[in-house]
Protein backbone atom coordinates (compact mmCIF):
# COMPACT_ATOMS: atom_id res chain seq x y z
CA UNK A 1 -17.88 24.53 19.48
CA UNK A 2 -18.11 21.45 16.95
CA UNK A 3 -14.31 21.84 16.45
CA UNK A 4 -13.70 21.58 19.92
CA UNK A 5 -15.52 18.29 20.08
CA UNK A 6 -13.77 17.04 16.94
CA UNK A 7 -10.68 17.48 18.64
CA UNK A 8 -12.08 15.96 21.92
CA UNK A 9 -13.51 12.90 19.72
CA UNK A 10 -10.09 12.23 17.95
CA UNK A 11 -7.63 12.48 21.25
CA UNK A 12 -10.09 9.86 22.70
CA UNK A 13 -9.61 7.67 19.57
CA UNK A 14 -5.88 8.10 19.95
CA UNK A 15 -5.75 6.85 23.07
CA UNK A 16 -8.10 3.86 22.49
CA UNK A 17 -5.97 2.91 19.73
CA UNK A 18 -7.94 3.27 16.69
CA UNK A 19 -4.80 4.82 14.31
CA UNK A 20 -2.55 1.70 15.01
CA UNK A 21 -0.31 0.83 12.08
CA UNK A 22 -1.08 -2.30 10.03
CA UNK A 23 1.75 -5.39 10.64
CA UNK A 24 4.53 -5.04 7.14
CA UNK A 25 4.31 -8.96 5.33
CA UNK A 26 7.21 -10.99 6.31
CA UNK A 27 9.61 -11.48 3.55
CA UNK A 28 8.56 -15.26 3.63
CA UNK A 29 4.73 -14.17 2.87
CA UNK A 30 5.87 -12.03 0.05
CA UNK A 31 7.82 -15.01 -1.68
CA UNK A 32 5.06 -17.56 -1.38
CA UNK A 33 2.46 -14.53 -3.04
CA UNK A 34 0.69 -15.60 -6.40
CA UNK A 35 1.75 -11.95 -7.45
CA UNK A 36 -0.98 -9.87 -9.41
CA UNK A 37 0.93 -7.01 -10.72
CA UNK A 38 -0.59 -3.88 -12.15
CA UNK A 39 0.59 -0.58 -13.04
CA UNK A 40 0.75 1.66 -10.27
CA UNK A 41 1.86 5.09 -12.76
CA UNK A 42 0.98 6.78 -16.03
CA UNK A 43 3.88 5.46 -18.21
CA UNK A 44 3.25 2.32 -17.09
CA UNK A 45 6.76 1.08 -16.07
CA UNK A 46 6.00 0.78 -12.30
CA UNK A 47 3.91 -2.43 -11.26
CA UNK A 48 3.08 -2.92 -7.99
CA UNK A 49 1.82 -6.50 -6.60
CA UNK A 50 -2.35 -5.89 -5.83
CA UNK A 51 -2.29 -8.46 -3.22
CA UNK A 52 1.35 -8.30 -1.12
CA UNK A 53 2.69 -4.26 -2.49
CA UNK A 54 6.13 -5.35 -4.20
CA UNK A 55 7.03 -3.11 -6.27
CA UNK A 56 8.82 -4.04 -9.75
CA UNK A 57 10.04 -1.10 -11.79
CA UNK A 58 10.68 -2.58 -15.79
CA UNK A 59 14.28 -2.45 -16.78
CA UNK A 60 14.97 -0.67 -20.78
CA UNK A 61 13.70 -3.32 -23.57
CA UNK A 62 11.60 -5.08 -21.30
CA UNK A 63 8.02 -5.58 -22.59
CA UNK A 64 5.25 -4.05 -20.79
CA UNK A 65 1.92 -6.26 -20.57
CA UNK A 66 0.05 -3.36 -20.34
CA UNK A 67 0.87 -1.54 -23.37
C-alpha cells in the first residue's frame, strides 16, 4: 500500500511542478563570473568553475595549481 501512495504523492508533485529544470547562465553571466575553479576528477586535469560550472580541461605542459 505505501508504494501506491508514493506513486500517488510523486504524480501530484509532477503536476504541481516541483521537478522543473533550473534556468542555464547566459553566456554574458558566465563572462562577467569571478571564476573559482577546482578540480572536478582524480588526475586533476578537469576544473570546473564552483560558482557558474565552466568547465576547463588543462592542455599538455600546463601547470596544475592543485598538484
Amino acid at each position: 500500500m505505501y508504494i501506491v501512495e508514493l506513486f500517488f504523492k510523486l504524480k501530484e508533485d509532477i503536476k504541481a511542478g516541483k521537478f522543473k529544470k533550473k534556468p542555464q547562465l547566459k553566456t554574458d553571466d558566465i563572462e562577467k563570473c569571478s571564476h573559482l575553479f577546482v578540480p572536478i576528477d582524480s588526475t586533476g586535469r578537469i576544473l570546473a568553475c564552483s560558482k557558474c560550472g565552466q568547465i576547463y580541461k588543462l592542455k599538455k605542459g600546463e601547470v596544475n595549481p592543485f598538484s
